[in-house]
Protein backbone atom coordinates (compact mmCIF):
# COMPACT_ATOMS: atom_id res chain seq x y z
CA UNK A 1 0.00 0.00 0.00
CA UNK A 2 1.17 3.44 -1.02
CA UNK A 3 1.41 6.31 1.34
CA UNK A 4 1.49 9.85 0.70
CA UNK A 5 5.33 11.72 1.80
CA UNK A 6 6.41 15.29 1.68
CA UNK A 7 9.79 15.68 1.10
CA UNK A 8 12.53 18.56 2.11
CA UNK A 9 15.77 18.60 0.29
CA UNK A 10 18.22 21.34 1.59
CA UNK A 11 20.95 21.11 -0.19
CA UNK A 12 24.51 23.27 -1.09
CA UNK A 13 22.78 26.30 -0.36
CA UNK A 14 19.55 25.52 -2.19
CA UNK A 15 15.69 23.72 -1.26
CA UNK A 16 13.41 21.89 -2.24
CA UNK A 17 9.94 20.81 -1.01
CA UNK A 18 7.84 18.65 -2.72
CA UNK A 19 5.38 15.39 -2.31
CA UNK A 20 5.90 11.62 -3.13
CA UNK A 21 4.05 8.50 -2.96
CA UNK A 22 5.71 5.28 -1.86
CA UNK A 23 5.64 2.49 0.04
CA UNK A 24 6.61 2.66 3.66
CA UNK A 25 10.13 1.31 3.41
CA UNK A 26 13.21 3.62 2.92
CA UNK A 27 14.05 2.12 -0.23
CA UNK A 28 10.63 2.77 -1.66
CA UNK A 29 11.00 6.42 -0.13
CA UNK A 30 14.83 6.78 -1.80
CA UNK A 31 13.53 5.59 -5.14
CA UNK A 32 10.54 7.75 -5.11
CA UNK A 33 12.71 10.26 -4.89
CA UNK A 34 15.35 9.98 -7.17
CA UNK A 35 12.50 9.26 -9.98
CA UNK A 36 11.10 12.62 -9.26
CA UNK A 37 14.26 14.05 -9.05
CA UNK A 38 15.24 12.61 -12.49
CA UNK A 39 12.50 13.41 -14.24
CA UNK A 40 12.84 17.19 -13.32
CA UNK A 41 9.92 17.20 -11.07
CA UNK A 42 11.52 18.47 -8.26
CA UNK A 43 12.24 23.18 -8.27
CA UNK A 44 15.13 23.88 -6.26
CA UNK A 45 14.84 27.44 -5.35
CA UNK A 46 18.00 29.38 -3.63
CA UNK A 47 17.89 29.48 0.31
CA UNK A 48 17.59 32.67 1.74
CA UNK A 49 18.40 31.31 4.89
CA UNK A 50 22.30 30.31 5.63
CA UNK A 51 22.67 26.73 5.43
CA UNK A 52 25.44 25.55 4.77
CA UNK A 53 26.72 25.14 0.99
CA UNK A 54 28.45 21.95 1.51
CA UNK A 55 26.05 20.30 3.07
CA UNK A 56 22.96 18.15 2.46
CA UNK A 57 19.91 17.21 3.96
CA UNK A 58 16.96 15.21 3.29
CA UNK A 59 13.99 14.71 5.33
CA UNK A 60 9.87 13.29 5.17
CA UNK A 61 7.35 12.31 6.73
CA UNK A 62 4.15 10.94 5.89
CA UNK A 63 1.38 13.46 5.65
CA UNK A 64 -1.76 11.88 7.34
CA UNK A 65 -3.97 14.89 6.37
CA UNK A 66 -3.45 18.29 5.77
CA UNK A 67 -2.57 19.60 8.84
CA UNK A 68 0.66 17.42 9.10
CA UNK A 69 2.20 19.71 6.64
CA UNK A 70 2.17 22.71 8.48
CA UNK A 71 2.51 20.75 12.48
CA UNK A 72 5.17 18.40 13.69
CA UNK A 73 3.41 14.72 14.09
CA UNK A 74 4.81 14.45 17.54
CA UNK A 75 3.37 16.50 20.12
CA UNK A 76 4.09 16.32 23.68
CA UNK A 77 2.14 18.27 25.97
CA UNK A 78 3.33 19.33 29.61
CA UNK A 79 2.04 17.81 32.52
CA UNK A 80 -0.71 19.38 34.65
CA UNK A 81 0.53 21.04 38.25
């Protein structure tokens, strides 16, 4: 069963956000990724924040509705005094 994944590349001073659908294995996840990448699917735009140009990052997580685009998935909440 396919899942739904958004995607953030950051990469050598440039981003990238964008959605995939996979299965939930990281080798589904890396392959989805590279075929969007290769098939010029994916816009990197320049960062206009500093990270760092010799570095990259990649990072997803499955999007279970809309709002887990805009809200971490994991939320811990304080304990009552």
């Amino acid at each position: 069963m396919t899942k739904l994944f958004q995607v953030k590349i950051r990469a050598y001073g440039y981003k990238a956000d964008f959605d995939i659908e996979a299965n939930d294995s990281a080798e589904s996840i890396e392959l989805a990724i590279l075929d969007k990448v290769g098939q010029n699917g994916v816009i990197f735009k320049d960062s206009m924040r500093s990270f760092a140009k010799d570095k990259c990052w990649i990072t997803y997580e499955e999007i279970v509705d809309d709002k887990s685009r805009s809200s971490s998935l994991h939320k811990e909440e304080s304990p009552r005094t």
